[in-house]
Each structure stands twice: as structure tokens, then as C-alpha cells.
C-alpha atoms as a PDB file:
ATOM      1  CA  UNK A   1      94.796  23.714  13.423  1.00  0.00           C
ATOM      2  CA  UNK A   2      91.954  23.498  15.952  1.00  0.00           C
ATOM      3  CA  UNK A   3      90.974  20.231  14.009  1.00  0.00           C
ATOM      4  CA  UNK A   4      94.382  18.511  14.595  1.00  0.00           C
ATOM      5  CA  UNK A   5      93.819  19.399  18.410  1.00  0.00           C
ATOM      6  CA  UNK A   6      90.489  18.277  18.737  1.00  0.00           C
ATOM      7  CA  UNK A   7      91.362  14.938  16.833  1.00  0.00           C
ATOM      8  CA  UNK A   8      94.029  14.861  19.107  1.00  0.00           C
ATOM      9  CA  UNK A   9      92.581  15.582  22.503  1.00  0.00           C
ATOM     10  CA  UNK A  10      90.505  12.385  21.900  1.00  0.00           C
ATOM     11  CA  UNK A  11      87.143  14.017  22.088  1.00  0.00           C
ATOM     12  CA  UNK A  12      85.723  11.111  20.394  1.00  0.00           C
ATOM     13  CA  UNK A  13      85.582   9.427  22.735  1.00  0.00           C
ATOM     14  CA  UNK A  14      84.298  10.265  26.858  1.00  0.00           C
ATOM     15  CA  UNK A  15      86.001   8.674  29.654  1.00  0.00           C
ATOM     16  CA  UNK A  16      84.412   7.723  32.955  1.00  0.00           C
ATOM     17  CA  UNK A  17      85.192  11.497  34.878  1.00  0.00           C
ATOM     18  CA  UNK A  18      86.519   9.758  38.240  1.00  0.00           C
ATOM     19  CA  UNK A  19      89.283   8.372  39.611  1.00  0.00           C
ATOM     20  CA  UNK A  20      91.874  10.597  38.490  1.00  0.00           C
ATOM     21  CA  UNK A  21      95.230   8.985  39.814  1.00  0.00           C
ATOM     22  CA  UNK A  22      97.545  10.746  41.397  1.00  0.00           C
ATOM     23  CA  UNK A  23     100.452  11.954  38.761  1.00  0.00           C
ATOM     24  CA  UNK A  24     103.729  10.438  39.862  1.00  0.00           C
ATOM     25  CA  UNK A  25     105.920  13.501  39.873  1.00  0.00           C
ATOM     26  CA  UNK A  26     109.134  11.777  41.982  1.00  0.00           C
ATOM     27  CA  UNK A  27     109.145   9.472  39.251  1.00  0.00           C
ATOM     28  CA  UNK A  28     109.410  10.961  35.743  1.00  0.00           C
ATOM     29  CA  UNK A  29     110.374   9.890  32.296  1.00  0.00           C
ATOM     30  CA  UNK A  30     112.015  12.244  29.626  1.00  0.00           C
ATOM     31  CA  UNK A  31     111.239  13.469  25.924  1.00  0.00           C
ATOM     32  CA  UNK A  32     113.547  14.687  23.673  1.00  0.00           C
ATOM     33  CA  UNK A  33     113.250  15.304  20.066  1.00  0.00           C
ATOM     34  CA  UNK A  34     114.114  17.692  17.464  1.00  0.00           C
ATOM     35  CA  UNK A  35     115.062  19.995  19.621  1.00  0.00           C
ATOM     36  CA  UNK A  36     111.994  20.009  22.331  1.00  0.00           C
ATOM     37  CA  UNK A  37     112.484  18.781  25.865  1.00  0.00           C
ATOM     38  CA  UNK A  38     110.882  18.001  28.806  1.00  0.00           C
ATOM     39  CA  UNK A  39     109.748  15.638  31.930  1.00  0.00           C
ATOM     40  CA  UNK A  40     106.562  14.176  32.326  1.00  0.00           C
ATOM     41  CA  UNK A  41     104.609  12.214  35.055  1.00  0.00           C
ATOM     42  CA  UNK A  42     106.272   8.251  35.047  1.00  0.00           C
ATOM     43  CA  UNK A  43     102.549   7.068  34.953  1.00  0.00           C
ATOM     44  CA  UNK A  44     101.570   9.403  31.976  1.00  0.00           C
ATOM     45  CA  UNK A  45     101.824   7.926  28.524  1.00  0.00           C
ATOM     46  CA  UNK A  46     103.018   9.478  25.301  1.00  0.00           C
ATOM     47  CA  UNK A  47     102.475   9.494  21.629  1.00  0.00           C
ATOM     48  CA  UNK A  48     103.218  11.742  18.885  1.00  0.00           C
ATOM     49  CA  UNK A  49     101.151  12.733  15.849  1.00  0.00           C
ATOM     50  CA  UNK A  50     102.267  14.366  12.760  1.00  0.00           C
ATOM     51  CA  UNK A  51     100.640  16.879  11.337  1.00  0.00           C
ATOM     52  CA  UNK A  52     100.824  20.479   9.553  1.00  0.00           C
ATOM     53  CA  UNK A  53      99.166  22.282   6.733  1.00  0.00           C
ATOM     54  CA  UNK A  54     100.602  24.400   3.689  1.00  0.00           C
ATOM     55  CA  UNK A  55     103.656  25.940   4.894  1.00  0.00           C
ATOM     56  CA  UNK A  56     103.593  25.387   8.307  1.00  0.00           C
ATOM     57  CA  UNK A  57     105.054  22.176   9.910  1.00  0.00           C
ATOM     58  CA  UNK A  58     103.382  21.013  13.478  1.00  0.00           C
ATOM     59  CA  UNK A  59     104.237  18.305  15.701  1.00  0.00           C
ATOM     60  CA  UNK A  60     101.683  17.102  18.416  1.00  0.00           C
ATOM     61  CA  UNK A  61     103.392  14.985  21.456  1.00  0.00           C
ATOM     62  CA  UNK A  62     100.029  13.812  23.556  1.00  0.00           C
ATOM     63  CA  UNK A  63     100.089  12.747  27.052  1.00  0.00           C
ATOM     64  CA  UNK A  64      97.163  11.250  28.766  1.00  0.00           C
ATOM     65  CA  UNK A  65      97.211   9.904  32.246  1.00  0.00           C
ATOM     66  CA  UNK A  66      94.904   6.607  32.634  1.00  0.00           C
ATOM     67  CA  UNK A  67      92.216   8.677  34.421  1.00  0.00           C
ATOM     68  CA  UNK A  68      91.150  11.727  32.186  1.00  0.00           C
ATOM     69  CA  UNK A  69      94.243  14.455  32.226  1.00  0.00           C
ATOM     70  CA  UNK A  70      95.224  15.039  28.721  1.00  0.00           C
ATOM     71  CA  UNK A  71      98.289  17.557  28.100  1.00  0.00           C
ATOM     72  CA  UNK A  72      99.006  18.331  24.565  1.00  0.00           C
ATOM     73  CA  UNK A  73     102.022  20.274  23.307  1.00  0.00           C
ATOM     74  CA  UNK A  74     102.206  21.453  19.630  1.00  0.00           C
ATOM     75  CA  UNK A  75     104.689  23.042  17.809  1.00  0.00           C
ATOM     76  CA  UNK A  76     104.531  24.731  15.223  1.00  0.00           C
ATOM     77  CA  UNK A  77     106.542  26.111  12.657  1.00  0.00           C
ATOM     78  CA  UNK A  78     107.795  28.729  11.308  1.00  0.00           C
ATOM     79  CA  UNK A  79     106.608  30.614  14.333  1.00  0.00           C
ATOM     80  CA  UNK A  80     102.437  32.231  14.035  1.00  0.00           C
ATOM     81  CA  UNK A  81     100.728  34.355  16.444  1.00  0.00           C
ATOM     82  CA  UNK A  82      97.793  32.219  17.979  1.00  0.00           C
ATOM     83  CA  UNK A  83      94.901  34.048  19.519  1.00  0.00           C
ATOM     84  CA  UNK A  84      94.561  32.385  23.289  1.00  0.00           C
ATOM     85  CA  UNK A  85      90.939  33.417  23.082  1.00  0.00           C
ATOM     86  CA  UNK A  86      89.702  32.826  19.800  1.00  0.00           C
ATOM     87  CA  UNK A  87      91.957  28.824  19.876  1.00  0.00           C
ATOM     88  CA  UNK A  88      89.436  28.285  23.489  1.00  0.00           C
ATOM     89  CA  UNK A  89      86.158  28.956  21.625  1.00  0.00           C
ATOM     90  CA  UNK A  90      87.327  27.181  18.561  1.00  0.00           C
ATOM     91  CA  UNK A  91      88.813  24.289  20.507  1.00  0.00           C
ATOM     92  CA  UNK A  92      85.267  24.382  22.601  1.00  0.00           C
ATOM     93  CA  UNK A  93      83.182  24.468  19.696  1.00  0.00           C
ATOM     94  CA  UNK A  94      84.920  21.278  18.013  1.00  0.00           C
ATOM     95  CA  UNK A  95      84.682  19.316  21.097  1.00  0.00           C
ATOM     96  CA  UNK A  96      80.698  20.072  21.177  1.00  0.00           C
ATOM     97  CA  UNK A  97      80.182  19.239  17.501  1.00  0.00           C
ATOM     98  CA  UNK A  98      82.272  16.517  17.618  1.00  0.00           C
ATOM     99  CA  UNK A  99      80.274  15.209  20.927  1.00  0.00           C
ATOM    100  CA  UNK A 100      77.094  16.037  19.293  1.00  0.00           C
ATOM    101  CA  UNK A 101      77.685  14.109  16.412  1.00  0.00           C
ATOM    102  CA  UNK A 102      77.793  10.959  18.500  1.00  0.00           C
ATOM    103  CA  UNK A 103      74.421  11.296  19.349  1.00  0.00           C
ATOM    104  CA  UNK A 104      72.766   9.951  22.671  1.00  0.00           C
ATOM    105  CA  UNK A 105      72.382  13.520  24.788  1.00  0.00           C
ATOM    106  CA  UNK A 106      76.289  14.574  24.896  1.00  0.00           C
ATOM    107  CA  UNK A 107      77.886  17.675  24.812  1.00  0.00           C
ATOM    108  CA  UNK A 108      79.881  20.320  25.280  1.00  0.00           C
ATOM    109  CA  UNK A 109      78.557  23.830  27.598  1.00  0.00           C
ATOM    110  CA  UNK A 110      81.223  26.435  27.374  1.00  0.00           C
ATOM    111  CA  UNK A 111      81.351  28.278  30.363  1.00  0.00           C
ATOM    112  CA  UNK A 112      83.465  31.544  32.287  1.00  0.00           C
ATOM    113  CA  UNK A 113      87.084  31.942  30.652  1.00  0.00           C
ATOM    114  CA  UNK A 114      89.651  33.589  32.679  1.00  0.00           C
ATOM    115  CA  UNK A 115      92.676  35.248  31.888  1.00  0.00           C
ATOM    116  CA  UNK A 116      96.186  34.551  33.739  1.00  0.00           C
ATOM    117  CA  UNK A 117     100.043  34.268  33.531  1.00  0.00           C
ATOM    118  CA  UNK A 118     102.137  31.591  34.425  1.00  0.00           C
ATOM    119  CA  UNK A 119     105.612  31.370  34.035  1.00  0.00           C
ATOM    120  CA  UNK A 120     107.136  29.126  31.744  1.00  0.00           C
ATOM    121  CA  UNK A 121     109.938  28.832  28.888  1.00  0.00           C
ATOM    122  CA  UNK A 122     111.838  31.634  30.532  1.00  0.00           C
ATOM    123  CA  UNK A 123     109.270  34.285  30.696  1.00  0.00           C
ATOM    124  CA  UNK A 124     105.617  35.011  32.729  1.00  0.00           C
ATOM    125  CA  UNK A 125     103.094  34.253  29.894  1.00  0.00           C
ATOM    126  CA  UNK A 126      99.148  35.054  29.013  1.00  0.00           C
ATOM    127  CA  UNK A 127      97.154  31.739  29.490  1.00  0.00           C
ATOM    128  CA  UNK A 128      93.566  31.215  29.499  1.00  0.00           C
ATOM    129  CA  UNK A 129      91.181  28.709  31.318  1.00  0.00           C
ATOM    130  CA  UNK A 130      87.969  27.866  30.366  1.00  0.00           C
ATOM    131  CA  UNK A 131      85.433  26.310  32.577  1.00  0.00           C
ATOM    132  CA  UNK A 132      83.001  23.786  30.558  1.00  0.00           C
ATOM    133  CA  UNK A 133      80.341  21.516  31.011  1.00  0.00           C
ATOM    134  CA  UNK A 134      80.673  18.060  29.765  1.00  0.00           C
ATOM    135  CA  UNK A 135      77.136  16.265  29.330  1.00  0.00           C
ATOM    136  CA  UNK A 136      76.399  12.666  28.561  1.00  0.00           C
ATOM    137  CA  UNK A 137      73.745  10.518  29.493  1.00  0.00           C
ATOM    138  CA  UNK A 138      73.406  10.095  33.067  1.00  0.00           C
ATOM    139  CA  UNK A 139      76.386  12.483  34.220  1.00  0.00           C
ATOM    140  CA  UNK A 140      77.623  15.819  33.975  1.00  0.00           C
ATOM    141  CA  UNK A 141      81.287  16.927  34.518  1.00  0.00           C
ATOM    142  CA  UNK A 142      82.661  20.636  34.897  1.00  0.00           C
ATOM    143  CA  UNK A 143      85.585  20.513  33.519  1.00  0.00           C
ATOM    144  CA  UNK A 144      88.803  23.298  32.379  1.00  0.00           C
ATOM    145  CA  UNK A 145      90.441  23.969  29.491  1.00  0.00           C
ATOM    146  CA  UNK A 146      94.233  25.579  29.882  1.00  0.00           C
ATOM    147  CA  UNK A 147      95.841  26.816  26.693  1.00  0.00           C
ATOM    148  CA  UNK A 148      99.823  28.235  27.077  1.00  0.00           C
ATOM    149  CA  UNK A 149     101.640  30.248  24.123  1.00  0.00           C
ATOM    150  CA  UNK A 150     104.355  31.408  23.213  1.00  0.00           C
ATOM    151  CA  UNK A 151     106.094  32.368  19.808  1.00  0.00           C
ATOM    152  CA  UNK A 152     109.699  31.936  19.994  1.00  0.00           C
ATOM    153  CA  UNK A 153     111.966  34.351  17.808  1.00  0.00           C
ATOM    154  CA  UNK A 154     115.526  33.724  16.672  1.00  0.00           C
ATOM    155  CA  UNK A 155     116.916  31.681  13.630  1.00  0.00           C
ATOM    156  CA  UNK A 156     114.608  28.368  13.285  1.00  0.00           C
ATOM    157  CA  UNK A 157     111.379  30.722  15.340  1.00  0.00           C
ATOM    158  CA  UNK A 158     108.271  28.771  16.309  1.00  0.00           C
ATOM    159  CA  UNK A 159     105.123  28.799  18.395  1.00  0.00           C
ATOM    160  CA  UNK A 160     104.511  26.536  21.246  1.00  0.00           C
ATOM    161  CA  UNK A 161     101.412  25.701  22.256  1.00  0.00           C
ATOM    162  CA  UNK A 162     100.356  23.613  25.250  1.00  0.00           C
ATOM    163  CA  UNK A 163      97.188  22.500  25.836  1.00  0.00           C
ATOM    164  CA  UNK A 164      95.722  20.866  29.323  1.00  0.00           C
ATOM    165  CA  UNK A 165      92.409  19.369  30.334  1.00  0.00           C
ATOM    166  CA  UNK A 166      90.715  17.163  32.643  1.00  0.00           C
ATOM    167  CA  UNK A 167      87.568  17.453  34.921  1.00  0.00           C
ATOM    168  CA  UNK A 168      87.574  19.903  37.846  1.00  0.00           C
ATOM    169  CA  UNK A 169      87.366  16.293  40.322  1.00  0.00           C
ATOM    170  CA  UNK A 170      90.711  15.338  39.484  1.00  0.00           C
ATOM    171  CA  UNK A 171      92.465  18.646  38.845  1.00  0.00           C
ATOM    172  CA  UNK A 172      93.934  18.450  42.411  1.00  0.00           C
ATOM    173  CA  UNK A 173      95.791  15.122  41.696  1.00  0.00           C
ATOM    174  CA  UNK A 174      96.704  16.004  37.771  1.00  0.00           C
ATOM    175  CA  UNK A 175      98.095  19.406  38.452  1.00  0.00           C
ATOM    176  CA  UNK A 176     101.693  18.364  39.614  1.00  0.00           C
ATOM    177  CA  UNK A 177     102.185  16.447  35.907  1.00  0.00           C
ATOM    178  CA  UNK A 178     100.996  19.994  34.062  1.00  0.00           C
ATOM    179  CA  UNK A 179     103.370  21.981  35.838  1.00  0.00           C
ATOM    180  CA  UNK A 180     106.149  19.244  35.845  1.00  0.00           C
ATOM    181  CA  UNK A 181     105.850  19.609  31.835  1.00  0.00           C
ATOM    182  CA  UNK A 182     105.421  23.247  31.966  1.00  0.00           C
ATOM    183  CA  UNK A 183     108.583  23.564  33.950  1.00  0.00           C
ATOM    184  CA  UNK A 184     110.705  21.668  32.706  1.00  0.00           C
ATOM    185  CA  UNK A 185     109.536  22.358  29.075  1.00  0.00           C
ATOM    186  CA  UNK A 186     112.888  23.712  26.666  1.00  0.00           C
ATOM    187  CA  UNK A 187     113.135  24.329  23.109  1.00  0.00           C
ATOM    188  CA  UNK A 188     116.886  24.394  21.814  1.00  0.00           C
ATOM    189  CA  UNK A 189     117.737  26.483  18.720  1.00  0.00           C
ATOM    190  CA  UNK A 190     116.106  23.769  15.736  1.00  0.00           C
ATOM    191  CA  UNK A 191     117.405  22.813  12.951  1.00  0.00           C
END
């Protein structure tokens, strides 16, 4: 699971950490699939990757602005109880192998994780944010992790599981295109 993240979050490769642009909330586009819904930024783009393992079927939509925001939501199913906590330091401790495997000085230094709610898909939900440090030669970037959860009862139940990042510089101008997704995110009964 934290594999098909990391692979998806693009920690191959490191971007340059400035010039975040603005996220162009008056102007959104729409997803819709399979029974998940919601806006997104008009500048953002979007891809989806398959995925799953055994018995449990995950989709992955990715949107990346063409700065460094990255927003992933995953859903999985049937629904599974994901540990906010334990996903962080496993999500964390990809990223730095999967840094330190490209040689040259980078990584990854994990750093304070704080507990919070936000409200989203009906209901105020835990979330987590971890602070890291992203290191590669010549430059340094403190950066956040967000992960969101929630497991979704009822006839076709799943987990959802969204996923933000980007370096604290250009938090300011990404955070409108998290919450637009966040807010407007809807799961219909699935099929």
C-alpha cells in the first residue's frame, strides 16, 4: 500500500522547491468516476493509476500542480482501517529510501507530526501532518505531509484516503486546491 503511494507521489524524482503557482480555485475542472467525485484546481493536472493487492481493489487519481503540490486520493476497497500514524512513518520512510537510493546527498528528515481534524465527507475527521526535511545537494526544503481517512460503511464500504504534500514555501498558494478537493470530495453508493 505505502509502495503504490510512494510510486505514486513521484518521489523519484525532486522538483525545484520554488515557485509554487497560485492554485486557480475560480476556475475548476471536475472528476467523476465510479462513483467518486470532486473539483480540483483548473491549473492542476490529473492521472489515474491502477492498482490493488489480493483482495482489495485501489484506485489512485494523482494531481500535481506544475510547481510541487501533489494531492493523492486512493480508494480502496472493500473498506480497511488505516493507521494515520503508522501510513506517515511508512510513507516517510519510503520517500527517504527511495531518495537515498538515488545517491548524490538526498534525503528524507522526518520531523514533528501533529494531530488534527478537518471536516470533510460529511463528518470532522482525525488527520495528521508531518513536518519533513527534504535534502539534496545544494538545498534543503521543510516540507508537510497531510494524510485524511475515512472508512465508509454501507453496502459497497470503502476507505478513502487523501494524501497532500508540497514544501512549506508554497503551502500558502497550494492550500485553496487541497481544500477545494477536500470539500467538494463525494463518494456515491458503488457498484
Amino acid at each position: 500500500m505505502c509502495a503504490a503511494l510512494a510510486t505514486a507521489s513521484g518521489c523519484e524524482r525532486v522538483q525545484a522547491w520554488f515557485g509554487e503557482p497560485a492554485a486557480e480555485v475560480e476556475v475548476t475542472r471536475r472528476y467523476a468516476a465510479e462513483g467518486l467525485s470532486f473539483a480540483y484546481p483548473g491549473n492542476w493536472r490529473l492521472r489515474e493509476e491502477p492498482g490493488g493487492a489480493g483482495d482489495v481493489e485501489l484506485r489512485t487519481i494523482v494531481l500535481e500542480s506544475s510547481g510541487d503540490a501533489l494531492l493523492l486520493v486512493q480508494l480502496f476497497r472493500p473498506a480497511l482501517a488505516i493507521d494515520l500514524d503508522e501510513h506517515l512513518e511508512l510513507t516517510t520512510r519510503t520517500m527517504a529510501a527511495d531518495l537515498a537510493g538515488q545517491g548524490g546527498g538526498a534525503g528524507v528528515e522526518p520531523g514533528v507530526v501533529t494531530a488534527f481534524e478537518r471536516e470533510w465527507l460529511g463528518e470532522r475527521r482525525a488527520a495528521r501532518r508531518g513536518s519533513i526535511l527534504v535534502a539534496t545537494p545544494g538545498q534543503q526544503a521543510a516540507s508537510a505531509i497531510e494524510l485524511f481517512t475515512a472508512e465508509l460503511a454501507g453496502p459497497a464500504g470503502c476507505t478513502v484516503l487523501v494524501f497532500t504534500m508540497i514544501p512549506d514555501a508554497g503551502r500558502a498558494r497550494a492550500a485553496a486546491g487541497f481544500d477545494l478537493v477536500l470539500d467538494t470530495l463525494a463518494v456515491d453508493a458503488l457498484q
